[in-house]
PDB file of N, CA and C in Angstrom:
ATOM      1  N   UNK A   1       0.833  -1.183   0.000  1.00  0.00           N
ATOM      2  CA  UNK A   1       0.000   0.000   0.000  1.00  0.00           C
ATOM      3  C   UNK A   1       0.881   1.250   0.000  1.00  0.00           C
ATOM      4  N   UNK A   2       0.555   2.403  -0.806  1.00  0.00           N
ATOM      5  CA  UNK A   2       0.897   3.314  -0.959  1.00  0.00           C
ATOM      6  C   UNK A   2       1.007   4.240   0.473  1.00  0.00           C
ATOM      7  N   UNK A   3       2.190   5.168   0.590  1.00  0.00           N
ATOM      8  CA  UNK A   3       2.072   5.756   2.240  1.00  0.00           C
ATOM      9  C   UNK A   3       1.233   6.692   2.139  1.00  0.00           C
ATOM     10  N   UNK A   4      -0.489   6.720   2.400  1.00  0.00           N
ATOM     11  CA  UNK A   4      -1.026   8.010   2.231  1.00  0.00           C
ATOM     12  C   UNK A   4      -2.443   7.746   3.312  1.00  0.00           C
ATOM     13  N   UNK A   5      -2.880   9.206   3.885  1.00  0.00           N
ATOM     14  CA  UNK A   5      -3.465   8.875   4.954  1.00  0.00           C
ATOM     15  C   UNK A   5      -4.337   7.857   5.071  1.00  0.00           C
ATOM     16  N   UNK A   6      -4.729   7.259   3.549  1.00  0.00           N
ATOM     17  CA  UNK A   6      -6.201   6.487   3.678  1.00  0.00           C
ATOM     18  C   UNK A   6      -5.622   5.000   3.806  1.00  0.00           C
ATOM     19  N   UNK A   7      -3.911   4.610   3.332  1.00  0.00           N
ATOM     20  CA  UNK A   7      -3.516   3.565   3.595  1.00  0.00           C
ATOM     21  C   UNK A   7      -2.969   3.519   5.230  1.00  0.00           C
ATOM     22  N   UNK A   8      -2.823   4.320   5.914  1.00  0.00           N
ATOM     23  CA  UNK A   8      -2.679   3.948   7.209  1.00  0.00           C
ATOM     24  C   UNK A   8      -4.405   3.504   7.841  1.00  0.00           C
ATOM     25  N   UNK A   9      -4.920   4.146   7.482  1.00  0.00           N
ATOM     26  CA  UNK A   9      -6.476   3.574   7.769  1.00  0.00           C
ATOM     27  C   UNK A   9      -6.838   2.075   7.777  1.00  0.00           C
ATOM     28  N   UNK A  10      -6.368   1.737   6.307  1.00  0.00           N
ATOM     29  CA  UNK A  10      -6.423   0.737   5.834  1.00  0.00           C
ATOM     30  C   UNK A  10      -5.651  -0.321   6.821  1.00  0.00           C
ATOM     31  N   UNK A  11      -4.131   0.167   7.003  1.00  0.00           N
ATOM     32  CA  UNK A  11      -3.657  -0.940   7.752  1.00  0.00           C
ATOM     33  C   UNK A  11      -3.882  -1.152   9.189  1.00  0.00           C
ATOM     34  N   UNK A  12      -4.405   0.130   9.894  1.00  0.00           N
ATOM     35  CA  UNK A  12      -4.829   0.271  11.079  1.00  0.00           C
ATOM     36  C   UNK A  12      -6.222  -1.100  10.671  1.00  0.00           C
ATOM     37  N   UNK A  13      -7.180  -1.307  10.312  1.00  0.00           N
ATOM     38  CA  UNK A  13      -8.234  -1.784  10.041  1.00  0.00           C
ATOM     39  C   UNK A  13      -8.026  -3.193  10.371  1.00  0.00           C
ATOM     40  N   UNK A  14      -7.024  -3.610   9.122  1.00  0.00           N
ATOM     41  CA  UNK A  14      -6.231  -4.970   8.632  1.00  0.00           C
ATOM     42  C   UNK A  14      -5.561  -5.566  10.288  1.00  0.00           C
ATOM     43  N   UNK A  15      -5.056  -4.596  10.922  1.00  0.00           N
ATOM     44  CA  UNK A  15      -4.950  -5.285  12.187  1.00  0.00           C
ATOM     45  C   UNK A  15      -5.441  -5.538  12.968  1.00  0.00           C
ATOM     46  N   UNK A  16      -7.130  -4.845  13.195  1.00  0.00           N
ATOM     47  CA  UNK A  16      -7.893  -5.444  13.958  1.00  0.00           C
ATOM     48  C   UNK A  16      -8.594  -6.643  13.588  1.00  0.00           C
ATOM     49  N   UNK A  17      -8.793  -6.656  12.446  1.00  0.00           N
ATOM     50  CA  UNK A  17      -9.487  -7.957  11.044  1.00  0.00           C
ATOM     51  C   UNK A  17      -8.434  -9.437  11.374  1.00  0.00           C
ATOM     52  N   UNK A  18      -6.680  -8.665  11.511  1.00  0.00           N
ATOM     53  CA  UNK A  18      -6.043 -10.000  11.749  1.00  0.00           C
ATOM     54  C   UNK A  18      -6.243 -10.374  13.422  1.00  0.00           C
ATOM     55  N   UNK A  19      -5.906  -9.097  14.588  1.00  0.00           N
ATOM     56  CA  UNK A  19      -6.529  -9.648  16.065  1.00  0.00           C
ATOM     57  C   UNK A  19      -7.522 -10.592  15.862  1.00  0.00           C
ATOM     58  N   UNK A  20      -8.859 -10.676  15.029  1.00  0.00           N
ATOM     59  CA  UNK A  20     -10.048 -11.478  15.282  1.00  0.00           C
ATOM     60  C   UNK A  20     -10.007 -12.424  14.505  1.00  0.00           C
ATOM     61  N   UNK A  21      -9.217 -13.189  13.808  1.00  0.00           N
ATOM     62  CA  UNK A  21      -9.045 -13.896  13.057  1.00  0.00           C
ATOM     63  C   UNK A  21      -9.825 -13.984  11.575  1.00  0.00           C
ATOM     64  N   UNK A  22     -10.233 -12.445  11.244  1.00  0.00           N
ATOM     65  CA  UNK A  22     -11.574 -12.460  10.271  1.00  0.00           C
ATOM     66  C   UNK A  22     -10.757 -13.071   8.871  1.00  0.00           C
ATOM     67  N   UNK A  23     -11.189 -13.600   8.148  1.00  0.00           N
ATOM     68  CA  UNK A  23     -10.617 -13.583   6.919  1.00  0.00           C
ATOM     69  C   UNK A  23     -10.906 -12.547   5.827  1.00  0.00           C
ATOM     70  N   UNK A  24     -10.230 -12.119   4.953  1.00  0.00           N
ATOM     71  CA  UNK A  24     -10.347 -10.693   4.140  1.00  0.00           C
ATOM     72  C   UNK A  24      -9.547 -10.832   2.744  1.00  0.00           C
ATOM     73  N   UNK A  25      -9.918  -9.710   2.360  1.00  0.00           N
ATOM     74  CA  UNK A  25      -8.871  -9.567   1.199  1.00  0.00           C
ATOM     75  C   UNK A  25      -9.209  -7.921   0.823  1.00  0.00           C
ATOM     76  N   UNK A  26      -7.736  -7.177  -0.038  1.00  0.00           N
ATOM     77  CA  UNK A  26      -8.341  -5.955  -0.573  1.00  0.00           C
ATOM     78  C   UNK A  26      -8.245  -6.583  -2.308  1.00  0.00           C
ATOM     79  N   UNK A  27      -9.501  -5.891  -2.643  1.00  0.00           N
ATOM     80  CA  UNK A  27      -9.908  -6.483  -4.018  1.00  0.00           C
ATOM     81  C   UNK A  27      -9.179  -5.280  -5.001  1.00  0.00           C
ATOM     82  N   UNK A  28      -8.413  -5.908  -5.701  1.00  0.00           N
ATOM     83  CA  UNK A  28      -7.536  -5.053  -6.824  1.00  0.00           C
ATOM     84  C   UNK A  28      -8.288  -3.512  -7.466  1.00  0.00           C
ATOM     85  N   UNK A  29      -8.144  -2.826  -7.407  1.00  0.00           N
ATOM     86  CA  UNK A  29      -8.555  -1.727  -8.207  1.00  0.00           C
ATOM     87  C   UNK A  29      -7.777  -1.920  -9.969  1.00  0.00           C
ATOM     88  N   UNK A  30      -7.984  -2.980 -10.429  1.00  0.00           N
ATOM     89  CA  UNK A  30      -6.694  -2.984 -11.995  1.00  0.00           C
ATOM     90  C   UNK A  30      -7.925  -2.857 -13.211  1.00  0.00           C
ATOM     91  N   UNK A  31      -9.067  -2.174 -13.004  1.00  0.00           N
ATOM     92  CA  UNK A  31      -9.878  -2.334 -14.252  1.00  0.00           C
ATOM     93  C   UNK A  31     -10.984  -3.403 -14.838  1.00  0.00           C
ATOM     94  N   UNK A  32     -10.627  -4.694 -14.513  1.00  0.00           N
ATOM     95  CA  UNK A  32     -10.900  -5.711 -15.003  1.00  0.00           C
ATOM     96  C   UNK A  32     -12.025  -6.147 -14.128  1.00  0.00           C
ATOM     97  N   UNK A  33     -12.296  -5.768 -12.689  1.00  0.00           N
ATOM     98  CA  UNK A  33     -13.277  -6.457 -11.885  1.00  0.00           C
ATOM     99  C   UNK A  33     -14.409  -4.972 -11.659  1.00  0.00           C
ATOM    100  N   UNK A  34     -15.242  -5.327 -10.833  1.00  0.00           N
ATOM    101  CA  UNK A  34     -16.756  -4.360 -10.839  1.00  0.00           C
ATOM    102  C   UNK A  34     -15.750  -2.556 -10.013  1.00  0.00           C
ATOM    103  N   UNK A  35     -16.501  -1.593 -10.755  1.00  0.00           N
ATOM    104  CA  UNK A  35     -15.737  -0.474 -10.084  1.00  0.00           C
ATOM    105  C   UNK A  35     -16.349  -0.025  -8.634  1.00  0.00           C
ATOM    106  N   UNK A  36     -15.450   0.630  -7.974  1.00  0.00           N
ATOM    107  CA  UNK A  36     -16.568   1.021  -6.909  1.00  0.00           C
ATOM    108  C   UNK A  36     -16.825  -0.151  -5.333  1.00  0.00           C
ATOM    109  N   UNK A  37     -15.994  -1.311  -5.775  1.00  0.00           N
ATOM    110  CA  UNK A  37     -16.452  -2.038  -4.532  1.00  0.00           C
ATOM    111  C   UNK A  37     -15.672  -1.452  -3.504  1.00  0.00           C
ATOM    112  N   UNK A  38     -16.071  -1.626  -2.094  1.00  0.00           N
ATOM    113  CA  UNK A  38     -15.235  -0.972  -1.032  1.00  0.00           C
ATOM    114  C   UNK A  38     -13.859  -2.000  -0.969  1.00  0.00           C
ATOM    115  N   UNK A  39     -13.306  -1.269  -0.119  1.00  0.00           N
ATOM    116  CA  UNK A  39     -11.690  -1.439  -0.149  1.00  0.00           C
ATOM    117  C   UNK A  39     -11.345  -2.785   0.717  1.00  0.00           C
ATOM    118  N   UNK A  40     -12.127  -3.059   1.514  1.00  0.00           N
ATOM    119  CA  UNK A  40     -11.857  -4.613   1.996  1.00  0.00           C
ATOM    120  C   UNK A  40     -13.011  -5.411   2.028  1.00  0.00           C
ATOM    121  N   UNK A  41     -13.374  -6.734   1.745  1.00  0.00           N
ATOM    122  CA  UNK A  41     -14.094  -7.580   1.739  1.00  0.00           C
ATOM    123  C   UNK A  41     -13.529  -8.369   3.047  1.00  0.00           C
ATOM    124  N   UNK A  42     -14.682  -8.878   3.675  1.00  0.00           N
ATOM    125  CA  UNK A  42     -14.324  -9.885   4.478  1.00  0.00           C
ATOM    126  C   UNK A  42     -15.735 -10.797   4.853  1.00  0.00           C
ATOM    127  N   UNK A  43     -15.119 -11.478   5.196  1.00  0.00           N
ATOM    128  CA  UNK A  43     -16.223 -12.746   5.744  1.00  0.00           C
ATOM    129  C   UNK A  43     -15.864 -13.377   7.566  1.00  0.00           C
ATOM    130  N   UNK A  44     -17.046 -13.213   8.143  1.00  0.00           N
ATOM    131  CA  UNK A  44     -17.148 -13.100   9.683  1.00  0.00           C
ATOM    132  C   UNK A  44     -18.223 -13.953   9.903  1.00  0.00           C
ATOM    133  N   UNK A  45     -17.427 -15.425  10.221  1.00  0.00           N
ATOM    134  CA  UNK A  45     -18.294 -16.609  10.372  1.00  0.00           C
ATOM    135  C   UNK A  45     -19.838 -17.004   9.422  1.00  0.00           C
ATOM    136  N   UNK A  46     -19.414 -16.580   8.026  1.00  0.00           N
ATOM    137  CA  UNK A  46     -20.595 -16.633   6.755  1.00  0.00           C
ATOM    138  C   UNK A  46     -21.090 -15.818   6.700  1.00  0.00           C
ATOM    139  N   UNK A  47     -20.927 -14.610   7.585  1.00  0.00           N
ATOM    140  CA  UNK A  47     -21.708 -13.067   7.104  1.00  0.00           C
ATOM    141  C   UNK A  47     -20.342 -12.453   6.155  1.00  0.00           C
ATOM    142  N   UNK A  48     -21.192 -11.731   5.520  1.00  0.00           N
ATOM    143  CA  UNK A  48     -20.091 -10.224   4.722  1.00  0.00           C
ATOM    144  C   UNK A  48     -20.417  -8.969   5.408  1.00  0.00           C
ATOM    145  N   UNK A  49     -18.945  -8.558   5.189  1.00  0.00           N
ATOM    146  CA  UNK A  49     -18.449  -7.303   6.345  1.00  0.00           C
ATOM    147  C   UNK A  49     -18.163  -6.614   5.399  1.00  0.00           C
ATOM    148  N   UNK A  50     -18.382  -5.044   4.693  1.00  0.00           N
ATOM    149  CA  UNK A  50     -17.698  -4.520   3.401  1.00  0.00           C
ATOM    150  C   UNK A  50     -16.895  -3.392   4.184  1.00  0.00           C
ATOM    151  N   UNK A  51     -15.718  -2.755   3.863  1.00  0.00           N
ATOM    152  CA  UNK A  51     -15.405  -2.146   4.515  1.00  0.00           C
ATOM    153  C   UNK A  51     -14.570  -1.005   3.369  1.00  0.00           C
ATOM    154  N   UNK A  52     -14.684   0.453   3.413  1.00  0.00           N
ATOM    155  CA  UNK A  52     -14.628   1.815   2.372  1.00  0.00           C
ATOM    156  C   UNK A  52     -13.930   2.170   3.462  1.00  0.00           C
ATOM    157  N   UNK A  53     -12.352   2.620   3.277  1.00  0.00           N
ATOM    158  CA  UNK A  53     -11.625   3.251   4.096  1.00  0.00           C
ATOM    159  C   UNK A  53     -11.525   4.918   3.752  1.00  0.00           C
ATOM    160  N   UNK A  54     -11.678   5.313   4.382  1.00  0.00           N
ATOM    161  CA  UNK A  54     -11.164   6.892   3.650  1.00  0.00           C
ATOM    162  C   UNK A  54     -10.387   7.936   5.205  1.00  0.00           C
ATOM    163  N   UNK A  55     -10.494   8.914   4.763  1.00  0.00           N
ATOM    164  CA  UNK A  55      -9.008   9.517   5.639  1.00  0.00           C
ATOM    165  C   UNK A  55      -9.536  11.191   5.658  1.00  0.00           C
ATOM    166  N   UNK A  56      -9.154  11.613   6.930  1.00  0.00           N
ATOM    167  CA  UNK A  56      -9.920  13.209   6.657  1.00  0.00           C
ATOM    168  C   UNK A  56     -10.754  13.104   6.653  1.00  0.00           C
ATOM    169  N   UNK A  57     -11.466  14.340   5.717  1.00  0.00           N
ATOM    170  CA  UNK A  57     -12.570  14.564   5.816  1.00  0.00           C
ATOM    171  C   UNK A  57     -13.775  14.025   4.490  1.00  0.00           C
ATOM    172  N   UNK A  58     -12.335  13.260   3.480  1.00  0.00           N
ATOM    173  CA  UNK A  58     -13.363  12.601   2.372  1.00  0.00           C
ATOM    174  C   UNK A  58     -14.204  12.045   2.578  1.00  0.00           C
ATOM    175  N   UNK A  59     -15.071  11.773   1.781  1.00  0.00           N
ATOM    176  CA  UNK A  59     -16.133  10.946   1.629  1.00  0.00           C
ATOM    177  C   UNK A  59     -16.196  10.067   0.244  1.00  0.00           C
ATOM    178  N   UNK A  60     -17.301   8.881   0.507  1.00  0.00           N
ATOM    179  CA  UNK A  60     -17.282   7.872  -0.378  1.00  0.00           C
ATOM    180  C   UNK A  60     -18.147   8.891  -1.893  1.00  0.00           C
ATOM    181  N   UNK A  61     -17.385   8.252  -2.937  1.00  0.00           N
ATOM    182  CA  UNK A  61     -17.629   8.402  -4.034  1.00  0.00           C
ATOM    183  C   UNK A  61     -19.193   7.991  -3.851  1.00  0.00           C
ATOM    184  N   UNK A  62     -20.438   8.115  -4.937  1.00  0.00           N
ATOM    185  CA  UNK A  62     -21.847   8.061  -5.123  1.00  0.00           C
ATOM    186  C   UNK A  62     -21.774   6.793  -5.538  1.00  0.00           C
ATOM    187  N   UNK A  63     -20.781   6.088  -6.742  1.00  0.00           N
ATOM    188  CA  UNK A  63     -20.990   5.148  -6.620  1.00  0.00           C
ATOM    189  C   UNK A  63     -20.500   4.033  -5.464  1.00  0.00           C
ATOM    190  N   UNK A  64     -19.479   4.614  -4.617  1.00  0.00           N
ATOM    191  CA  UNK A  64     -19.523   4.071  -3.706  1.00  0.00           C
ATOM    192  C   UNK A  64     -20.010   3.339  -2.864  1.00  0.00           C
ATOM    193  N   UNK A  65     -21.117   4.744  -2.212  1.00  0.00           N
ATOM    194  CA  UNK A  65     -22.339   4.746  -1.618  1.00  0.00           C
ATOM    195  C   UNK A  65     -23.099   3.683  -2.158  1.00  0.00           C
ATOM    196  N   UNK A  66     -23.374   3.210  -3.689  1.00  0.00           N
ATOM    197  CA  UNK A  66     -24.268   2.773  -4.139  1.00  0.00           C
ATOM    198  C   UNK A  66     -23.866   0.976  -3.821  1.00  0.00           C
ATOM    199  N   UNK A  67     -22.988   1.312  -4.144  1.00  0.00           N
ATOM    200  CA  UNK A  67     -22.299  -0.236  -3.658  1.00  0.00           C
ATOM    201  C   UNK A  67     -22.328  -1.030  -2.219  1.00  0.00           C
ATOM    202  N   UNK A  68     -22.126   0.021  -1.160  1.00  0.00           N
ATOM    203  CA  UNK A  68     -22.390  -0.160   0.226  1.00  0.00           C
ATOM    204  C   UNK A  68     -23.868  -0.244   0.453  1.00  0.00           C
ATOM    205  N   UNK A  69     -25.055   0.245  -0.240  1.00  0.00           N
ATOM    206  CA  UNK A  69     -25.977   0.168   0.184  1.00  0.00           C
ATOM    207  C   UNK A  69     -26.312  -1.408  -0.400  1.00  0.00           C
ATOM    208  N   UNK A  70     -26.061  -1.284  -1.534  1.00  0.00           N
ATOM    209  CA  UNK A  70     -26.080  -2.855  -2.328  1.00  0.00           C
ATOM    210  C   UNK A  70     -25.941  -4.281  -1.445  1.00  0.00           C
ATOM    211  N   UNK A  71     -25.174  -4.241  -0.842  1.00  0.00           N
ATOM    212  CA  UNK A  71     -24.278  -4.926   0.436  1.00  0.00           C
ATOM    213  C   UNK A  71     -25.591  -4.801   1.384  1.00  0.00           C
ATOM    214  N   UNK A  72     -25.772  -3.527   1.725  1.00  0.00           N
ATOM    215  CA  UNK A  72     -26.739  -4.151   2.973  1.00  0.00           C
ATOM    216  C   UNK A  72     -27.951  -3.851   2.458  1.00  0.00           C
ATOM    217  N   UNK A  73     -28.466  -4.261   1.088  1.00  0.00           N
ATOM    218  CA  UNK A  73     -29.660  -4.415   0.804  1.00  0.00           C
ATOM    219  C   UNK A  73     -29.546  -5.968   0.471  1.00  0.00           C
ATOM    220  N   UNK A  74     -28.570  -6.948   0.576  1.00  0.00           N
ATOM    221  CA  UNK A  74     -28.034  -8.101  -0.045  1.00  0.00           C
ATOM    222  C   UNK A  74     -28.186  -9.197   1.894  1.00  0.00           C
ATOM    223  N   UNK A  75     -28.306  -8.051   2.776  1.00  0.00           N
ATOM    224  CA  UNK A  75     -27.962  -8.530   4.052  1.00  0.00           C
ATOM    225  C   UNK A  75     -26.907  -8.460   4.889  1.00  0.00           C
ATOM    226  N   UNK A  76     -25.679  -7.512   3.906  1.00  0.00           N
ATOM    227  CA  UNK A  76     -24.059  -7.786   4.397  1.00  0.00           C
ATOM    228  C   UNK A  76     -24.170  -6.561   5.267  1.00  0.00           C
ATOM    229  N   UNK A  77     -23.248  -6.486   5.934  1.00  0.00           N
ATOM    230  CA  UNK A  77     -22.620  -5.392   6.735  1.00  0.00           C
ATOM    231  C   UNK A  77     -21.921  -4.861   5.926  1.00  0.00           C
ATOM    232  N   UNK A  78     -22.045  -2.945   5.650  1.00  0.00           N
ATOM    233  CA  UNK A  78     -21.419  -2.545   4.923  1.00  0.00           C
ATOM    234  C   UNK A  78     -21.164  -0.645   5.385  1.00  0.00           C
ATOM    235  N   UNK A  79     -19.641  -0.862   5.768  1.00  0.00           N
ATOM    236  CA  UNK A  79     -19.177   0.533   6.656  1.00  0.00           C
ATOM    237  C   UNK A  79     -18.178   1.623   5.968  1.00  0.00           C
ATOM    238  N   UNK A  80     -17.936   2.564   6.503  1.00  0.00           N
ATOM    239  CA  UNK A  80     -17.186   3.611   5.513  1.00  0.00           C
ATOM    240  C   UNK A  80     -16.318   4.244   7.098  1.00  0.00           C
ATOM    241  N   UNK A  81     -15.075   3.764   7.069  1.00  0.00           N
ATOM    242  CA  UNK A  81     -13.993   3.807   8.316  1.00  0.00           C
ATOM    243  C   UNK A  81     -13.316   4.352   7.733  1.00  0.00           C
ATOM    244  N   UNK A  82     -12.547   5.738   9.042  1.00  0.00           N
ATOM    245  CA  UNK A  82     -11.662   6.514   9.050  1.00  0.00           C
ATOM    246  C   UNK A  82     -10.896   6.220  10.135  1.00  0.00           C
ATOM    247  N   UNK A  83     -10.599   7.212  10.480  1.00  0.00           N
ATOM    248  CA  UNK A  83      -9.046   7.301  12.036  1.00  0.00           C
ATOM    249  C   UNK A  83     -10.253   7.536  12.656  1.00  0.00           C
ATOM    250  N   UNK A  84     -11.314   8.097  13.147  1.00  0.00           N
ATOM    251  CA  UNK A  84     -12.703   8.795  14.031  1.00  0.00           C
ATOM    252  C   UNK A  84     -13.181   7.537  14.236  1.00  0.00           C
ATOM    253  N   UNK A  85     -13.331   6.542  13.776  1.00  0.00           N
ATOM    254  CA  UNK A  85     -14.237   5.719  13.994  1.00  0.00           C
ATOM    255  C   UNK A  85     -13.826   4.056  14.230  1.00  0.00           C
ATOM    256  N   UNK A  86     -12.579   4.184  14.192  1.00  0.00           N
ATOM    257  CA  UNK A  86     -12.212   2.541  13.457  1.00  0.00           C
ATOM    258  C   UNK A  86     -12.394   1.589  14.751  1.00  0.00           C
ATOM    259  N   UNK A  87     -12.888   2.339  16.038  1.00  0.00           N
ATOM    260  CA  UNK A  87     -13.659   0.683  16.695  1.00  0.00           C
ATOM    261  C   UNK A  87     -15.295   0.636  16.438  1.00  0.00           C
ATOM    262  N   UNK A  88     -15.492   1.081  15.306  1.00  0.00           N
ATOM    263  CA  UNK A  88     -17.028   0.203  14.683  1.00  0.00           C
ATOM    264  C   UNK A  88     -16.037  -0.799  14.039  1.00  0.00           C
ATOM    265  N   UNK A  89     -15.178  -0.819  13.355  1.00  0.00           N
ATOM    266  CA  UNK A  89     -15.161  -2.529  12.842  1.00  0.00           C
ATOM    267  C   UNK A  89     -14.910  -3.295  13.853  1.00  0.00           C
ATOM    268  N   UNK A  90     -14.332  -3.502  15.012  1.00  0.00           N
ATOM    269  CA  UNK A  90     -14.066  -4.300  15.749  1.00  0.00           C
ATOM    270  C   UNK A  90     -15.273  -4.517  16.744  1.00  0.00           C
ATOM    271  N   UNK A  91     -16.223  -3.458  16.804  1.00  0.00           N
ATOM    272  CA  UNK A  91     -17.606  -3.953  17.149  1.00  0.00           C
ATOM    273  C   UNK A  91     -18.696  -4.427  16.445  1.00  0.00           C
ATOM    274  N   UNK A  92     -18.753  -4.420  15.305  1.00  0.00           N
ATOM    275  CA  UNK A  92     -19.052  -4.694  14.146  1.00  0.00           C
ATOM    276  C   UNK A  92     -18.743  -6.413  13.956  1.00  0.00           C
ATOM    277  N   UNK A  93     -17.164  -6.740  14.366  1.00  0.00           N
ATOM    278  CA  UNK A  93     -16.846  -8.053  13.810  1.00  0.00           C
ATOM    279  C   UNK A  93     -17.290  -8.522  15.064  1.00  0.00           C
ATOM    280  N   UNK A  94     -17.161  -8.403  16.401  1.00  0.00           N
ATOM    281  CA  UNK A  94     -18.027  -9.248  17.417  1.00  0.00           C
ATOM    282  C   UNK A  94     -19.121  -9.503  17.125  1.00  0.00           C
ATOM    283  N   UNK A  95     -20.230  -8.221  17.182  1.00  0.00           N
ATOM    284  CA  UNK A  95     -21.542  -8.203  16.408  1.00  0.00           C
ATOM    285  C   UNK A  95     -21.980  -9.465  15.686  1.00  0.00           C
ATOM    286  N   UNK A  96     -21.259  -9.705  14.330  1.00  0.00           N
ATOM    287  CA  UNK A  96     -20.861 -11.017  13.607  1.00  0.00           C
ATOM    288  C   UNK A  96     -20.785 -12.294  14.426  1.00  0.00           C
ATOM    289  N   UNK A  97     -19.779 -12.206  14.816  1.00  0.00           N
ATOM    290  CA  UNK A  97     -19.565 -13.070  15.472  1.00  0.00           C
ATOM    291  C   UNK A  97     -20.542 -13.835  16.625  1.00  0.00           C
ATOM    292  N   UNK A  98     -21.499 -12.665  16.883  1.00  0.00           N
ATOM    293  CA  UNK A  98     -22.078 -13.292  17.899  1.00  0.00           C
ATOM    294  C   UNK A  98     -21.953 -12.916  19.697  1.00  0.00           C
ATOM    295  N   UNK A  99     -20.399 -12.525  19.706  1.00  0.00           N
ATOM    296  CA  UNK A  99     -20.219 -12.060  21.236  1.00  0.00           C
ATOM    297  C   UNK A  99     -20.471 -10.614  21.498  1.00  0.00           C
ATOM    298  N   UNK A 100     -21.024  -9.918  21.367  1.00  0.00           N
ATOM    299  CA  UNK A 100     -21.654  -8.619  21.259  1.00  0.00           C
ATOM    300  C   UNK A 100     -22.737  -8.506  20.965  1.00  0.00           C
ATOM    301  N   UNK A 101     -23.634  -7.917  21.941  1.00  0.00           N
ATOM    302  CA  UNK A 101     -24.995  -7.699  21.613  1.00  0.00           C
ATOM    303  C   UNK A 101     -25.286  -6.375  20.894  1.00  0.00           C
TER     304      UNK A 101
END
Protein backbone atom coordinates (compact mmCIF):
# COMPACT_ATOMS: atom_id res chain seq x y z
CA UNK A 1 0.00 0.00 0.00
CA UNK A 2 0.90 3.31 -0.96
CA UNK A 3 2.07 5.76 2.24
CA UNK A 4 -1.03 8.01 2.23
CA UNK A 5 -3.46 8.87 4.95
CA UNK A 6 -6.20 6.49 3.68
CA UNK A 7 -3.52 3.57 3.60
CA UNK A 8 -2.68 3.95 7.21
CA UNK A 9 -6.48 3.57 7.77
CA UNK A 10 -6.42 0.74 5.83
CA UNK A 11 -3.66 -0.94 7.75
CA UNK A 12 -4.83 0.27 11.08
CA UNK A 13 -8.23 -1.78 10.04
CA UNK A 14 -6.23 -4.97 8.63
CA UNK A 15 -4.95 -5.28 12.19
CA UNK A 16 -7.89 -5.44 13.96
CA UNK A 17 -9.49 -7.96 11.04
CA UNK A 18 -6.04 -10.00 11.75
CA UNK A 19 -6.53 -9.65 16.06
CA UNK A 20 -10.05 -11.48 15.28
CA UNK A 21 -9.05 -13.90 13.06
CA UNK A 22 -11.57 -12.46 10.27
CA UNK A 23 -10.62 -13.58 6.92
CA UNK A 24 -10.35 -10.69 4.14
CA UNK A 25 -8.87 -9.57 1.20
CA UNK A 26 -8.34 -5.95 -0.57
CA UNK A 27 -9.91 -6.48 -4.02
CA UNK A 28 -7.54 -5.05 -6.82
CA UNK A 29 -8.55 -1.73 -8.21
CA UNK A 30 -6.69 -2.98 -12.00
CA UNK A 31 -9.88 -2.33 -14.25
CA UNK A 32 -10.90 -5.71 -15.00
CA UNK A 33 -13.28 -6.46 -11.88
CA UNK A 34 -16.76 -4.36 -10.84
CA UNK A 35 -15.74 -0.47 -10.08
CA UNK A 36 -16.57 1.02 -6.91
CA UNK A 37 -16.45 -2.04 -4.53
CA UNK A 38 -15.23 -0.97 -1.03
CA UNK A 39 -11.69 -1.44 -0.15
CA UNK A 40 -11.86 -4.61 2.00
CA UNK A 41 -14.09 -7.58 1.74
CA UNK A 42 -14.32 -9.88 4.48
CA UNK A 43 -16.22 -12.75 5.74
CA UNK A 44 -17.15 -13.10 9.68
CA UNK A 45 -18.29 -16.61 10.37
CA UNK A 46 -20.60 -16.63 6.75
CA UNK A 47 -21.71 -13.07 7.10
CA UNK A 48 -20.09 -10.22 4.72
CA UNK A 49 -18.45 -7.30 6.34
CA UNK A 50 -17.70 -4.52 3.40
CA UNK A 51 -15.41 -2.15 4.51
CA UNK A 52 -14.63 1.81 2.37
CA UNK A 53 -11.63 3.25 4.10
CA UNK A 54 -11.16 6.89 3.65
CA UNK A 55 -9.01 9.52 5.64
CA UNK A 56 -9.92 13.21 6.66
CA UNK A 57 -12.57 14.56 5.82
CA UNK A 58 -13.36 12.60 2.37
CA UNK A 59 -16.13 10.95 1.63
CA UNK A 60 -17.28 7.87 -0.38
CA UNK A 61 -17.63 8.40 -4.03
CA UNK A 62 -21.85 8.06 -5.12
CA UNK A 63 -20.99 5.15 -6.62
CA UNK A 64 -19.52 4.07 -3.71
CA UNK A 65 -22.34 4.75 -1.62
CA UNK A 66 -24.27 2.77 -4.14
CA UNK A 67 -22.30 -0.24 -3.66
CA UNK A 68 -22.39 -0.16 0.23
CA UNK A 69 -25.98 0.17 0.18
CA UNK A 70 -26.08 -2.86 -2.33
CA UNK A 71 -24.28 -4.93 0.44
CA UNK A 72 -26.74 -4.15 2.97
CA UNK A 73 -29.66 -4.42 0.80
CA UNK A 74 -28.03 -8.10 -0.04
CA UNK A 75 -27.96 -8.53 4.05
CA UNK A 76 -24.06 -7.79 4.40
CA UNK A 77 -22.62 -5.39 6.74
CA UNK A 78 -21.42 -2.54 4.92
CA UNK A 79 -19.18 0.53 6.66
CA UNK A 80 -17.19 3.61 5.51
CA UNK A 81 -13.99 3.81 8.32
CA UNK A 82 -11.66 6.51 9.05
CA UNK A 83 -9.05 7.30 12.04
CA UNK A 84 -12.70 8.80 14.03
CA UNK A 85 -14.24 5.72 13.99
CA UNK A 86 -12.21 2.54 13.46
CA UNK A 87 -13.66 0.68 16.70
CA UNK A 88 -17.03 0.20 14.68
CA UNK A 89 -15.16 -2.53 12.84
CA UNK A 90 -14.07 -4.30 15.75
CA UNK A 91 -17.61 -3.95 17.15
CA UNK A 92 -19.05 -4.69 14.15
CA UNK A 93 -16.85 -8.05 13.81
CA UNK A 94 -18.03 -9.25 17.42
CA UNK A 95 -21.54 -8.20 16.41
CA UNK A 96 -20.86 -11.02 13.61
CA UNK A 97 -19.57 -13.07 15.47
CA UNK A 98 -22.08 -13.29 17.90
CA UNK A 99 -20.22 -12.06 21.24
CA UNK A 100 -21.65 -8.62 21.26
CA UNK A 101 -24.99 -7.70 21.61
Amino acid sequence: MAATPESAVKKRVKAILDKHGVYHFFPPANGYGRTSIPDIICCVDGKLLAIECKAGKNQPTALQERELELIRKAGGVALVVRETNLDDVEVNVLRLKGTLC
